[in-house]
C-alpha atoms as a PDB file:
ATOM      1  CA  UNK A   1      -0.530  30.944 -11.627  1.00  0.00           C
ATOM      2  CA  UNK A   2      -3.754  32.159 -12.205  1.00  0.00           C
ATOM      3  CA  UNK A   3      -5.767  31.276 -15.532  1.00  0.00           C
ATOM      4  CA  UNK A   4      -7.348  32.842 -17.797  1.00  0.00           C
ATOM      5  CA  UNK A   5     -10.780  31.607 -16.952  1.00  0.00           C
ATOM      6  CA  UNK A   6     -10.411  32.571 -12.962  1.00  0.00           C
ATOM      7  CA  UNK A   7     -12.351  35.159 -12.042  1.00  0.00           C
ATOM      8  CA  UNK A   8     -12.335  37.533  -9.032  1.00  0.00           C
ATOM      9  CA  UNK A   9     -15.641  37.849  -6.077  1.00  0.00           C
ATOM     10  CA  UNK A  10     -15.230  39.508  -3.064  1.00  0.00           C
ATOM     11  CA  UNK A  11     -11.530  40.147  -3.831  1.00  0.00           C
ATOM     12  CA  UNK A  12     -10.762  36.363  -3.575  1.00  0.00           C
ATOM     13  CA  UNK A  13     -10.094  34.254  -7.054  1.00  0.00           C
ATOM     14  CA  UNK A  14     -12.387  31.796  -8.184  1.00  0.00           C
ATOM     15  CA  UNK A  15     -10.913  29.160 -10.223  1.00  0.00           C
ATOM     16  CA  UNK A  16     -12.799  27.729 -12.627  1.00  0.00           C
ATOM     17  CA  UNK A  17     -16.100  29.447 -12.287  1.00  0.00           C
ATOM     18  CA  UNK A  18     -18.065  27.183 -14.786  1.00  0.00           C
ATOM     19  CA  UNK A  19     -17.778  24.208 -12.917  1.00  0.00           C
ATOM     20  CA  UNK A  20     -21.205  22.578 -12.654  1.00  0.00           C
ATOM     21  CA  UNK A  21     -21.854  21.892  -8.478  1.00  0.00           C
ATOM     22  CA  UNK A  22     -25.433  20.542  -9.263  1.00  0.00           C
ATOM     23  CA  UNK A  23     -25.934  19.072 -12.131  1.00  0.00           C
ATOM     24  CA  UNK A  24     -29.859  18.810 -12.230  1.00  0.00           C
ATOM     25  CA  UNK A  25     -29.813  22.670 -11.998  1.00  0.00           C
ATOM     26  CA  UNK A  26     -26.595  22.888 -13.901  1.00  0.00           C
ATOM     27  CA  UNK A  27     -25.518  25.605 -10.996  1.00  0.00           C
ATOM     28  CA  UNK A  28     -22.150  26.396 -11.564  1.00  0.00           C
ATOM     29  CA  UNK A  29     -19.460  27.272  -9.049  1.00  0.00           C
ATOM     30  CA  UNK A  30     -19.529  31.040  -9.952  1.00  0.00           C
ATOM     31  CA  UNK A  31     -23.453  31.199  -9.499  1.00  0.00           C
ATOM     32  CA  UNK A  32     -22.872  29.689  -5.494  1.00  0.00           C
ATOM     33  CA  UNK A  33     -20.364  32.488  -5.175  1.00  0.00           C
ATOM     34  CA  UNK A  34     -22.610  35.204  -6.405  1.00  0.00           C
ATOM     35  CA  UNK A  35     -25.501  33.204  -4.291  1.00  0.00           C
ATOM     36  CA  UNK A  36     -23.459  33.901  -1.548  1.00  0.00           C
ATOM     37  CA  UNK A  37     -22.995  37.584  -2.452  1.00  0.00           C
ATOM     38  CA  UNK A  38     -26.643  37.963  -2.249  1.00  0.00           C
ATOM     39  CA  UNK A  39     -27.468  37.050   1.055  1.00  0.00           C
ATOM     40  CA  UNK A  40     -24.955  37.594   2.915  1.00  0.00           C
ATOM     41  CA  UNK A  41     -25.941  40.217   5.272  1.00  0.00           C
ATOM     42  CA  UNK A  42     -28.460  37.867   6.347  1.00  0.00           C
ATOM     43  CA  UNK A  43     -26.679  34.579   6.556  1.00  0.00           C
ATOM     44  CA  UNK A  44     -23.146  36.089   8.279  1.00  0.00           C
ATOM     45  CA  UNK A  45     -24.410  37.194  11.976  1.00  0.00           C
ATOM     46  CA  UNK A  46     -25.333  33.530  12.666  1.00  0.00           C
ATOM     47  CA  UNK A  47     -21.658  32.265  11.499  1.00  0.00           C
ATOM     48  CA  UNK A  48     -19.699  34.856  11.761  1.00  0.00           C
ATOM     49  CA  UNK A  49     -16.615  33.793  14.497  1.00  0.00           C
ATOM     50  CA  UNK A  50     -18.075  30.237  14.968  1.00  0.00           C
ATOM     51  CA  UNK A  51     -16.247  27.136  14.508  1.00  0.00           C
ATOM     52  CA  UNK A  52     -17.505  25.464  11.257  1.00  0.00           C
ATOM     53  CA  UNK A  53     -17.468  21.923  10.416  1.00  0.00           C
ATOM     54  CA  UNK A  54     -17.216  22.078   5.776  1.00  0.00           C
ATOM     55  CA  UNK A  55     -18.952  19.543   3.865  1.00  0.00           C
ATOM     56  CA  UNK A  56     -16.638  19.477   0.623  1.00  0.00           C
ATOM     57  CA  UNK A  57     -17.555  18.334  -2.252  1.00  0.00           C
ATOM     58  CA  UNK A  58     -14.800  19.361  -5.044  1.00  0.00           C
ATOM     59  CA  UNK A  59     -16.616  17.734  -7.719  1.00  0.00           C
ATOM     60  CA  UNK A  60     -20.212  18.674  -7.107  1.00  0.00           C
ATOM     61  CA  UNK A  61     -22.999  17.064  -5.299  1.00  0.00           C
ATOM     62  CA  UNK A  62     -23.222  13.887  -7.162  1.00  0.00           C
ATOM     63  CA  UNK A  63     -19.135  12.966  -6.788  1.00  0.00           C
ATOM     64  CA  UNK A  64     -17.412  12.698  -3.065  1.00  0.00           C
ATOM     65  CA  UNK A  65     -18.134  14.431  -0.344  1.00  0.00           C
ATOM     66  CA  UNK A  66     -16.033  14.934   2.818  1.00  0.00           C
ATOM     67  CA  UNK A  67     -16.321  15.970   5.911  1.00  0.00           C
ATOM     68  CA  UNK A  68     -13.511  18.939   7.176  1.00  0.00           C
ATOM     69  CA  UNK A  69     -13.507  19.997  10.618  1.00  0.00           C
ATOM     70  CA  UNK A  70      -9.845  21.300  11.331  1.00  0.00           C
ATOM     71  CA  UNK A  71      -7.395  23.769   9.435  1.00  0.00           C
ATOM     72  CA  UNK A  72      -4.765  20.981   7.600  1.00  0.00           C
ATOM     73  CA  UNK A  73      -2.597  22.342   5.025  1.00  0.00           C
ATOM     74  CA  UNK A  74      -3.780  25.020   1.987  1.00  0.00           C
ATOM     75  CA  UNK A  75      -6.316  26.831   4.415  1.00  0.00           C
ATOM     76  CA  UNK A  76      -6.843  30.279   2.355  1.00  0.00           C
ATOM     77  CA  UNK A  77      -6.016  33.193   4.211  1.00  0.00           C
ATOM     78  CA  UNK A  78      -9.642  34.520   4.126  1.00  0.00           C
ATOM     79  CA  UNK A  79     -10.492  31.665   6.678  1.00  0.00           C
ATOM     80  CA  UNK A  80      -9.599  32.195  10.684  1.00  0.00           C
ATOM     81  CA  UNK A  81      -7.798  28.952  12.302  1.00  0.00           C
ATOM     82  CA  UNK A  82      -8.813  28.984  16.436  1.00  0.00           C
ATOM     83  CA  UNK A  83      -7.080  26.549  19.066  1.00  0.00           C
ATOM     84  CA  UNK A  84     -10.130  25.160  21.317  1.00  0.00           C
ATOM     85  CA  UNK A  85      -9.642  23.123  24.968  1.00  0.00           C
ATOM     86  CA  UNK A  86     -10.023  19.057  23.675  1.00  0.00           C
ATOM     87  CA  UNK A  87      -8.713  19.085  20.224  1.00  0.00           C
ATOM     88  CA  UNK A  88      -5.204  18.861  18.903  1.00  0.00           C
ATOM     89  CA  UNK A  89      -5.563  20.950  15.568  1.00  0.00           C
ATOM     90  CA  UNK A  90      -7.530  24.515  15.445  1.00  0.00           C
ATOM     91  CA  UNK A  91     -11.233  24.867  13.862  1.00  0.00           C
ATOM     92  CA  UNK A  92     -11.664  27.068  11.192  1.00  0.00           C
ATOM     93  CA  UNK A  93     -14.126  29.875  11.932  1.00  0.00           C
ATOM     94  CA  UNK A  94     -15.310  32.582   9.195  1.00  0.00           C
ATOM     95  CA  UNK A  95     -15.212  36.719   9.270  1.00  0.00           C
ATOM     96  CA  UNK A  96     -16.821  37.839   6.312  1.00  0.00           C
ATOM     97  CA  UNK A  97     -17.749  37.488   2.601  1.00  0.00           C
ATOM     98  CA  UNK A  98     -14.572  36.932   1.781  1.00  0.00           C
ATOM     99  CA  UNK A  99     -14.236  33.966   4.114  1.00  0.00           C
ATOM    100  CA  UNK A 100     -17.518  32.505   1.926  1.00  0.00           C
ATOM    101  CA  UNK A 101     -16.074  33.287  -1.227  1.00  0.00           C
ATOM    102  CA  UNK A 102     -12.983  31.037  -0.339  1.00  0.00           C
ATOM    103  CA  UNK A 103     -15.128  28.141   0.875  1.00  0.00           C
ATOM    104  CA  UNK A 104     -16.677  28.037  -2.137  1.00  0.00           C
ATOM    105  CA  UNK A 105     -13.472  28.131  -4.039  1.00  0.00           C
ATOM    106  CA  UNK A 106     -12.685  24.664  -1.620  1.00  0.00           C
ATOM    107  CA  UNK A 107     -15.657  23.010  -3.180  1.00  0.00           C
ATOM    108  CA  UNK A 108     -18.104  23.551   0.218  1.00  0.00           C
ATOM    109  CA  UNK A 109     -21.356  22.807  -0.118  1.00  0.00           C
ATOM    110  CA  UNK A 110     -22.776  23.006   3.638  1.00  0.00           C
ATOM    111  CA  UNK A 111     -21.205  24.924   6.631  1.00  0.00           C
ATOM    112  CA  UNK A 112     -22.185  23.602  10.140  1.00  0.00           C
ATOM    113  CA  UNK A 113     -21.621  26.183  12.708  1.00  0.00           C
ATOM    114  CA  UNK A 114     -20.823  25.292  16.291  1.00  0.00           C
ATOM    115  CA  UNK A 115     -23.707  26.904  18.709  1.00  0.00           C
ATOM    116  CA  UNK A 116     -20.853  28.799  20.263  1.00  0.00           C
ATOM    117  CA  UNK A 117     -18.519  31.368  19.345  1.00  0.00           C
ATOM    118  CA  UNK A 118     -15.160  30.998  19.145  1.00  0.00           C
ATOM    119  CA  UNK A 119     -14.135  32.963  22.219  1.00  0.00           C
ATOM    120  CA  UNK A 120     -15.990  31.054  24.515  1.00  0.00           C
ATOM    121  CA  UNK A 121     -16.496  27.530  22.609  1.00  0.00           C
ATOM    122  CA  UNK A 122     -17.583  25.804  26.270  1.00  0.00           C
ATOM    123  CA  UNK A 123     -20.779  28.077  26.622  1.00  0.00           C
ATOM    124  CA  UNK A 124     -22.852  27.457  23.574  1.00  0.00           C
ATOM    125  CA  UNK A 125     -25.542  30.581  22.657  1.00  0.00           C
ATOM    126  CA  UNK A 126     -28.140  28.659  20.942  1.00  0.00           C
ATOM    127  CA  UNK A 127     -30.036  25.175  21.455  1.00  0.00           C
ATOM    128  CA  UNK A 128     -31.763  22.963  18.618  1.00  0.00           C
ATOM    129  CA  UNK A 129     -34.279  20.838  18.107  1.00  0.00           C
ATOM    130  CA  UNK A 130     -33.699  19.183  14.627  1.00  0.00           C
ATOM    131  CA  UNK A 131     -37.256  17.673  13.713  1.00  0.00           C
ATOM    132  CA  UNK A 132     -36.875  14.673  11.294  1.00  0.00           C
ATOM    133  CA  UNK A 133     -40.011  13.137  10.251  1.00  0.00           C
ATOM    134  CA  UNK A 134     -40.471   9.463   9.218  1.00  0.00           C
ATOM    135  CA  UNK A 135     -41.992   7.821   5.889  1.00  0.00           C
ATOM    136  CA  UNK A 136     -45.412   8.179   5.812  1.00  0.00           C
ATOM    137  CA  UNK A 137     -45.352  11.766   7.292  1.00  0.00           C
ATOM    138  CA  UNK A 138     -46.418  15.287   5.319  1.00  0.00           C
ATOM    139  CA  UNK A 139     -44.080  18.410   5.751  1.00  0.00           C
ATOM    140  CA  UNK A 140     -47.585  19.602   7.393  1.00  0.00           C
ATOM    141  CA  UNK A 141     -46.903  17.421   9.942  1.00  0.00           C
ATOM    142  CA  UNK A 142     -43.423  18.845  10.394  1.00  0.00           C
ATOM    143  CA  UNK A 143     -44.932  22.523  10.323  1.00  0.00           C
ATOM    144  CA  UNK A 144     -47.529  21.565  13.958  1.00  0.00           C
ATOM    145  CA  UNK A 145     -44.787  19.465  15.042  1.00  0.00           C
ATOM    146  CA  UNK A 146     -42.151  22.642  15.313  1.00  0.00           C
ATOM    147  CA  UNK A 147     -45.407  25.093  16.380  1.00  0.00           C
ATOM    148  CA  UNK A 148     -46.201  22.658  19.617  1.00  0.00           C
ATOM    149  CA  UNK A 149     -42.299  22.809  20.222  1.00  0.00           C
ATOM    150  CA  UNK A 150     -42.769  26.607  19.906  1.00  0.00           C
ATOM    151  CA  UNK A 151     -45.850  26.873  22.431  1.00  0.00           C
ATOM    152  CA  UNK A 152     -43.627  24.303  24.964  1.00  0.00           C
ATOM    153  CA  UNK A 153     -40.877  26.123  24.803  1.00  0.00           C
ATOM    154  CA  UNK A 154     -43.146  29.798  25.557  1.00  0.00           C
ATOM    155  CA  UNK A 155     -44.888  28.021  28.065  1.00  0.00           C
ATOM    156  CA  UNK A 156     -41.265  27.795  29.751  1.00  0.00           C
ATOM    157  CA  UNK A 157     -40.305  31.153  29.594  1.00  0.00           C
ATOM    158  CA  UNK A 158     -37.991  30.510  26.241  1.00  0.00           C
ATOM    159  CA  UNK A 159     -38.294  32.436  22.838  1.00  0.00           C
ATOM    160  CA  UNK A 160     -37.425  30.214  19.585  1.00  0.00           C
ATOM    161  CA  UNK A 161     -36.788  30.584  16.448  1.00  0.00           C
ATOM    162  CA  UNK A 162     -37.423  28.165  12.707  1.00  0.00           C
ATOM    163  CA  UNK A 163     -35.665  27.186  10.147  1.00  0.00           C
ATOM    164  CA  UNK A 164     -35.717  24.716   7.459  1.00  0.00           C
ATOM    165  CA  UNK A 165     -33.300  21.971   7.299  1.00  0.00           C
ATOM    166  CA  UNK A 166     -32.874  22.096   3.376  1.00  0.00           C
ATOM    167  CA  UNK A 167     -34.291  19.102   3.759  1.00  0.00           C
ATOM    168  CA  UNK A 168     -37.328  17.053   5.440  1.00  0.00           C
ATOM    169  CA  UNK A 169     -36.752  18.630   8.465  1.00  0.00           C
ATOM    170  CA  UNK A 170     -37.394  21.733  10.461  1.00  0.00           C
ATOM    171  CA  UNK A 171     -34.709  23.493  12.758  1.00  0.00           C
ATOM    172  CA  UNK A 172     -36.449  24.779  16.139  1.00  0.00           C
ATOM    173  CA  UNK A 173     -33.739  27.120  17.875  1.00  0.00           C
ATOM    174  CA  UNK A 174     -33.455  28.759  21.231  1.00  0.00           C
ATOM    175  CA  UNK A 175     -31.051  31.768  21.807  1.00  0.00           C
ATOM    176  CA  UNK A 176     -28.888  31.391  25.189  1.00  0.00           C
ATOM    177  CA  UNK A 177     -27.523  33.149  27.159  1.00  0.00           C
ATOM    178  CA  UNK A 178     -23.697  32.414  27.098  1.00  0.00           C
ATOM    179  CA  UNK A 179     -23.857  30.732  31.168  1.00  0.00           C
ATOM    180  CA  UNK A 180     -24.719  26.993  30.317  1.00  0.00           C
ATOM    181  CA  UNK A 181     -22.058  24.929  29.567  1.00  0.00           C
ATOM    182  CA  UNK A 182     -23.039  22.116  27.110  1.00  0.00           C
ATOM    183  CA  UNK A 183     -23.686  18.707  29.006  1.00  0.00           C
ATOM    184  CA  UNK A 184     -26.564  21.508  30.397  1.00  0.00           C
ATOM    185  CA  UNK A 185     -27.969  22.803  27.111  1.00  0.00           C
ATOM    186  CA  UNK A 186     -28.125  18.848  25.935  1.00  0.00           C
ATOM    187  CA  UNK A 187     -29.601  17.284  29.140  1.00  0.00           C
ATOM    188  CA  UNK A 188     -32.116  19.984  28.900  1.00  0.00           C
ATOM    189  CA  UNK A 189     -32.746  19.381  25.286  1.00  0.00           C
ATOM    190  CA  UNK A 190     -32.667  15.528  26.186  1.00  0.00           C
ATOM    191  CA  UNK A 191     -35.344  15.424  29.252  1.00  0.00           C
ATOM    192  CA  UNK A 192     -37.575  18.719  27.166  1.00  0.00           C
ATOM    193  CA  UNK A 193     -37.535  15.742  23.816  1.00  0.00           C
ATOM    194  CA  UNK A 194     -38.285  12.933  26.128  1.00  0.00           C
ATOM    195  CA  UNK A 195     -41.320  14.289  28.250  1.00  0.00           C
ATOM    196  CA  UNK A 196     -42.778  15.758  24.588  1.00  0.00           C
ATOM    197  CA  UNK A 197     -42.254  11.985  23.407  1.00  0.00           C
ATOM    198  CA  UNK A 198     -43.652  10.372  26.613  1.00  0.00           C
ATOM    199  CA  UNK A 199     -46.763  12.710  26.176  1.00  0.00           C
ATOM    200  CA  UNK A 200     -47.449  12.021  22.799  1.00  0.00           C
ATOM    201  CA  UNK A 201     -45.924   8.629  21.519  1.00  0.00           C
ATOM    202  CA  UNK A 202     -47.717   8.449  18.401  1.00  0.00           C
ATOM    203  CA  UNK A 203     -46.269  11.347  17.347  1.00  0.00           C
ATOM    204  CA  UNK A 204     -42.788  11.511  18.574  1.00  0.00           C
ATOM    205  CA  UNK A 205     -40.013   9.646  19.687  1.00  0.00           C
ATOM    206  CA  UNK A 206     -36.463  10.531  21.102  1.00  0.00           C
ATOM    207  CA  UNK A 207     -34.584   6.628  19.903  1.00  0.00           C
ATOM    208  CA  UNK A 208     -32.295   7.312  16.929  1.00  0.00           C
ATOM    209  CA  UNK A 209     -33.388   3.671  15.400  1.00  0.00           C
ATOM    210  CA  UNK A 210     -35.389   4.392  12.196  1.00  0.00           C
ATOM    211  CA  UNK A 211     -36.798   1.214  12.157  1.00  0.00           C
ATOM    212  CA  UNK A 212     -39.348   2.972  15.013  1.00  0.00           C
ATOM    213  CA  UNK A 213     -39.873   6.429  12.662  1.00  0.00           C
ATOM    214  CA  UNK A 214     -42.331   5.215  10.520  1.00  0.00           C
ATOM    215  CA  UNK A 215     -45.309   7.605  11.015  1.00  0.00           C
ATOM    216  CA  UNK A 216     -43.672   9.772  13.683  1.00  0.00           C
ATOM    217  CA  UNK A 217     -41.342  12.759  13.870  1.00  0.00           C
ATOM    218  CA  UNK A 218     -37.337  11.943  15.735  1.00  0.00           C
ATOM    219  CA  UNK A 219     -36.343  15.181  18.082  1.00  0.00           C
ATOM    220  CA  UNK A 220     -33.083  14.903  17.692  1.00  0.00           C
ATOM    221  CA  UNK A 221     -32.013  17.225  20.471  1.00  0.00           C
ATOM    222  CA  UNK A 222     -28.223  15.473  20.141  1.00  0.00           C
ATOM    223  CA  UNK A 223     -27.570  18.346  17.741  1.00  0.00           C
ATOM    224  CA  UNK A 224     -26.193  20.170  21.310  1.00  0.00           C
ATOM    225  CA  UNK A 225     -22.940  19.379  21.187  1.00  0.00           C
ATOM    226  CA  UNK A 226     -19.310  20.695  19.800  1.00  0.00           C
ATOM    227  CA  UNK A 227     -19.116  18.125  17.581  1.00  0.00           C
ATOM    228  CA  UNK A 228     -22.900  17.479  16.794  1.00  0.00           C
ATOM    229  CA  UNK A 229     -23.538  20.613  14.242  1.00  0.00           C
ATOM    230  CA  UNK A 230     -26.386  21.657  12.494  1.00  0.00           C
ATOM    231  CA  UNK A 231     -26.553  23.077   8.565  1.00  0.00           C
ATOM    232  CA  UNK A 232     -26.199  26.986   8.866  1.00  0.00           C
ATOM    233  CA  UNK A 233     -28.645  29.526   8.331  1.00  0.00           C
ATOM    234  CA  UNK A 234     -28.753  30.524   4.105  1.00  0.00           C
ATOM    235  CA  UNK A 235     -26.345  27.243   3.735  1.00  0.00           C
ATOM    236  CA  UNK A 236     -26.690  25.375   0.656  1.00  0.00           C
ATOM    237  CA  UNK A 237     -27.056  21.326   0.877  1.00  0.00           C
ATOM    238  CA  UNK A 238     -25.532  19.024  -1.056  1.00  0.00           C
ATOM    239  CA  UNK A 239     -28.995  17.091  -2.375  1.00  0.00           C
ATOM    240  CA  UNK A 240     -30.986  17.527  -5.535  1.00  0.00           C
ATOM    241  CA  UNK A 241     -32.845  20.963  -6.130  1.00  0.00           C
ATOM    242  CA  UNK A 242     -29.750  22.779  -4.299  1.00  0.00           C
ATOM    243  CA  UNK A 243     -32.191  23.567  -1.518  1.00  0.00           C
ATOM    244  CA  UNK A 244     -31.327  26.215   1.227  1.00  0.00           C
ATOM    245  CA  UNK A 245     -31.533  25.922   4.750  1.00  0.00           C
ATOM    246  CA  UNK A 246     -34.093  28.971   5.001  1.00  0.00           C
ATOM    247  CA  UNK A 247     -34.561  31.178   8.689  1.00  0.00           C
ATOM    248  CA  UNK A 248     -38.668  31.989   8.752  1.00  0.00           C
ATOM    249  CA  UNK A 249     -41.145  33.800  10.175  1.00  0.00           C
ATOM    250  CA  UNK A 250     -43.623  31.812  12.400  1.00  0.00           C
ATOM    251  CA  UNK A 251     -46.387  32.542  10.944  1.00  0.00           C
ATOM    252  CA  UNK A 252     -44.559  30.750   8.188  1.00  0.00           C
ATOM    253  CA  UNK A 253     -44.760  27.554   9.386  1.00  0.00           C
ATOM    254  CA  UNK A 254     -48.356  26.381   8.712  1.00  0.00           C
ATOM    255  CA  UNK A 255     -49.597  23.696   6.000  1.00  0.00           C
ATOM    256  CA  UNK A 256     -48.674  25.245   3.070  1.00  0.00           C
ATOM    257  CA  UNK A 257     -45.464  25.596   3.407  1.00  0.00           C
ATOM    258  CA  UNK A 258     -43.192  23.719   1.416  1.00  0.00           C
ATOM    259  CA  UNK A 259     -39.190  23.099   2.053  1.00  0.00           C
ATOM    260  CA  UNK A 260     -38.540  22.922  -2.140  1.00  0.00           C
ATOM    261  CA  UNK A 261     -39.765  26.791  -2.382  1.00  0.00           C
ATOM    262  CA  UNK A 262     -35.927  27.492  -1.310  1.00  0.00           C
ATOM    263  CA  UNK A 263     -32.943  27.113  -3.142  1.00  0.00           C
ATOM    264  CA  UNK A 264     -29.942  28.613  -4.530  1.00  0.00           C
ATOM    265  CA  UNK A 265     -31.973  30.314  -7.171  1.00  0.00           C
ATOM    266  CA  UNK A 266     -35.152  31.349  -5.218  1.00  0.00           C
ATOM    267  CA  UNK A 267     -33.508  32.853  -1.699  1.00  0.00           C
ATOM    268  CA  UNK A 268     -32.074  35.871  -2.931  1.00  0.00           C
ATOM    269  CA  UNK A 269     -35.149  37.223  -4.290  1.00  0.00           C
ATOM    270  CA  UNK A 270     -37.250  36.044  -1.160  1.00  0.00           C
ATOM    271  CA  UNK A 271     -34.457  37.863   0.953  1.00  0.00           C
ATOM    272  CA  UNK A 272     -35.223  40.975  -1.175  1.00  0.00           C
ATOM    273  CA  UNK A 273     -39.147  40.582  -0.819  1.00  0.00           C
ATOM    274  CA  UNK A 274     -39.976  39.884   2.593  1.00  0.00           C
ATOM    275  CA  UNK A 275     -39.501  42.974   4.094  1.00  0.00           C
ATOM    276  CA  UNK A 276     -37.928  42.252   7.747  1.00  0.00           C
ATOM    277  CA  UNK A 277     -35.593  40.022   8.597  1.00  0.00           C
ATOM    278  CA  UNK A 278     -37.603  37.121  10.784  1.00  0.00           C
ATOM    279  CA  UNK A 279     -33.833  36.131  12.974  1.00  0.00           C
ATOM    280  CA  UNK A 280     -33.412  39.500  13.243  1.00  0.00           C
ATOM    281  CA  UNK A 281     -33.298  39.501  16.709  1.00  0.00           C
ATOM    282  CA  UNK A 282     -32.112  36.289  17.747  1.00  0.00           C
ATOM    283  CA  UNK A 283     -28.952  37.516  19.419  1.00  0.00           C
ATOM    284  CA  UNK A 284     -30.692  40.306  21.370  1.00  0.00           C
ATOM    285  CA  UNK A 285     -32.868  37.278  22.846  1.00  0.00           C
ATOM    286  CA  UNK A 286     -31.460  37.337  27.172  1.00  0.00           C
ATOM    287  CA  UNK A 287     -32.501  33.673  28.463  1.00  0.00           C
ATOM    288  CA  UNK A 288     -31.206  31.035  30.508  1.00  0.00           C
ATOM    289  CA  UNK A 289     -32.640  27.679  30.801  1.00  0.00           C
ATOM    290  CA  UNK A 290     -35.431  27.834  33.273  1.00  0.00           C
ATOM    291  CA  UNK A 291     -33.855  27.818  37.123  1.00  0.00           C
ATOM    292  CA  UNK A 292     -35.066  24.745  38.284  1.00  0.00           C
ATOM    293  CA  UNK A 293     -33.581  22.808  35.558  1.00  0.00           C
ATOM    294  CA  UNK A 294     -30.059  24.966  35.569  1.00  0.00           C
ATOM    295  CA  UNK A 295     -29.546  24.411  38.848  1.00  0.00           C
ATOM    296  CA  UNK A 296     -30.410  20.397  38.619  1.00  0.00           C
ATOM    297  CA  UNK A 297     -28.230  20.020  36.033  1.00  0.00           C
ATOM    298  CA  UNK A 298     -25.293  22.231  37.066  1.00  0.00           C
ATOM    299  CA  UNK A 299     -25.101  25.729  34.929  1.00  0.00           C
ATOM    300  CA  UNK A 300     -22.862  27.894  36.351  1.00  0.00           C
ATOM    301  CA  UNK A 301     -23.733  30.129  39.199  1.00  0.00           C
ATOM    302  CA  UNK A 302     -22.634  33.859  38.742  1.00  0.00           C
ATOM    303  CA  UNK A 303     -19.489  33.509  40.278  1.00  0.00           C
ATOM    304  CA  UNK A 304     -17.913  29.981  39.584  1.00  0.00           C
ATOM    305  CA  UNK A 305     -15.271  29.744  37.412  1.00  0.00           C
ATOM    306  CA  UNK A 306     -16.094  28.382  33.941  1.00  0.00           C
ATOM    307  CA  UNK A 307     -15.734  25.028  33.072  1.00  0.00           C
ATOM    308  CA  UNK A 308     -13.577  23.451  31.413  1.00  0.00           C
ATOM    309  CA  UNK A 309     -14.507  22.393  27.434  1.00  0.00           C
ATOM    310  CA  UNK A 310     -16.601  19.125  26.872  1.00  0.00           C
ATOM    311  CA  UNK A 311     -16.037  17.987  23.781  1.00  0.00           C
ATOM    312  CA  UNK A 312     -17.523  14.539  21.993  1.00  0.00           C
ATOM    313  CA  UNK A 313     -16.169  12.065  19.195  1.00  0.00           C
ATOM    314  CA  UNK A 314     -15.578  12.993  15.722  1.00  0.00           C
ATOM    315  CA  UNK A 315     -18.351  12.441  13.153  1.00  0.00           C
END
C-alpha cells in the first residue's frame, strides 16, 4: 500500500522521497531521481541493454553498501532479467528511465555496466583503461597520464574516449568492434599497460600492490572482464561530494581540470551548457584491435563460430 508521502517519477513510485542518500549534501532520494531525469538522454546509450552490477546502499552513503549482480527476489518490473553462458541466475540489464527510476527506489548508488550488451555478452564493445594514481600524485598528473594513453592508442590505429571515475581516477575507453572475445580485449589491455609501464617506470606500473603506487599512476587494464566492471557514464558514487562519473571532451583533460567540478548538483546544468555531446559518437566508432595482435591472441576470424562465454570470479 502506497503512502501518503510516495511520490510518482517516470511513472514508477518513489517511496519515501525525503530520504537523505548523502548526508554532507543532504541530497535526498527524490533529488537522485530527478538527477536522473536530467541526464538521461546522455547517460542511457552507454547502459542501455547491458548487464549491470548495483552498488546498493538503502540507507545512504555513510550506512551499508552491497554489492548486487543477479535478479533475486523483488526485482521491479521496470528492470530486464537476462540468462548469460557461466552463471546460474540472470543479470539485470536496464531499458529506459523508468528502469533508473526503480534503481533508485532500491537504494543504488553506482551502476557498473558490463562492456557488452546483453545479446552478445562474450564479445565485449568497449575496452578500459582505469587510471588510479598514487599518494603524492596531482589530478594533473592523471590529466597527461590519460592524454599519452590517448596519443598510444592513435598511434595504433584506435580512437578513445575519457571519463572521470567520480573519483581520483580517469576512465580511458576504446569502442570495439563486437569480434574480440574477452581473454583478447584483456591480454591486449594487459601487454598495451605493461609495455607503457616498462617504458616509463617512474610513472606507471601494471602490479595491483599499493605499497609500489606511491608517486605513480596503476593501469588497471583488469577492468576487461564480465565480472570486472567499471562505474557508468553520468553514475553517481557512493563517496562524499556525491561526485559523478562525468564523459569529456579531450580537450578537457588538461591541468585545470578538476574531478570535484561534477556532482549530482552540477551535471545537469553542464549537460545543458556544453553544447555537443563529447561520447556522442562512441558507438559509431568501427575498430578492431590492431591485426597483428588479434591474430596472436586469437579474435575470431570472419567465419569461426563464436566462442563460448568466459566468465571470472565474483567480486
Amino acid at each position: 500500500m502506497a503512502d501518503k508521502h510516495d511520490i510518482e517519477i517516470a511513472g514508477v513510485r518513489l517511496s519515501s522521497p525525503d530520504k537523505v542518500l548523502f548526508p554532507e549534501q543532504g541530497i535526498t532520494k527524490r533529488e537522485l531521481a530527478e538527477y536522473y531525469v536530467a541526464v538521461a538522454d546522455a547517460m542511457l546509450p552507454h547502459i542501455r541493454n547491458r548487464p549491470i552490477t548495483l552498488v546498493r546502499c538503502p540507507a545512504g552513503r555513510q550506512k551499508k553498501c552491497f554489492y548486487q549482480r543477479h535478479a533475486g527476489s523483488g526485482v521491479p518490473e521496470q528492470l530486464g532479467q537476462v540468462d548469460i553462458p557461466g552463471f546460474e541466475e540472470p543479470y539485470l540489464y536496464l531499458r529506459d528511465l523508468p528502469g533508473l527510476i526503480a534503481i533508485v527506489q532500491m537504494g543504488v548508488l553506482e551502476l557498473h555496466p558490463w562492456g557488452a550488451c546483453k545479446d552478445r555478452p562474450d564479445r565485449p564493445d568497449r575496452m578500459i583503461f582505469d587510471l588510479d594514481p598514487g599518494e603524492g600524485l596531482a589530478f594533473a598528473d592523471v590529466a597527461r597520464a590519460a592524454l599519452d594513453l590517448r596519443d598510444r592508442l592513435a598511434a595504433l590505429g584506435m580512437q578513445s574516449f575519457a571519463k572521470t571515475t567520480g573519483g581520483k581516477g580517469i576512465h580511458v575507453v576504446v569502442p570495439l568492434e563486437r569480434r574480440h572475445d574477452w581473454p583478447a580485449v584483456k591480454q591486449f589491455a594487459k601487454r598495451f599497460s605493461d609495455e607503457l609501464a616498462a617504458a616509463e617506470p617512474d610513472r606507471f606500473l601494471t602490479r595491483i600492490s599499493k605499497a609500489e603506487r606511491h608517486g605513480k599512476i596503476f593501469i588497471d587494464y583488469l577492468r576487461n572482464d564480465p565480472t570486472s566492471t567499471a562505474v557508468a557514464p553520468y553514475s553517481s558514487r557512493a563517496r562524499a561530494g556525491a561526485p559523478v562519473s562525468m564523459p569529456l571532451d579531450w580537450a578537457q583533460v588538461n591541468a585545470r581540470l578538476d574531478p570535484a567540478d561534477f556532482t549530482i548538483r552540477t551535471v545537469p546544468e553542464l549537460i545543458r551548457a556544453r553544447g555537443a555531446d563529447p561520447w556522442a559518437a562512441i558507438s559509431a566508432v568501427k575498430q578492431r584491435l590492431p591485426e597483428s595482435t588479434a591474430k596472436e591472441q586469437g579474435a575470431k576470424p570472419r567465419k569461426r563460430k563464436p566462442s563460448r562465454a568466459v566468465v571470472g570470479q565474483p567480486i
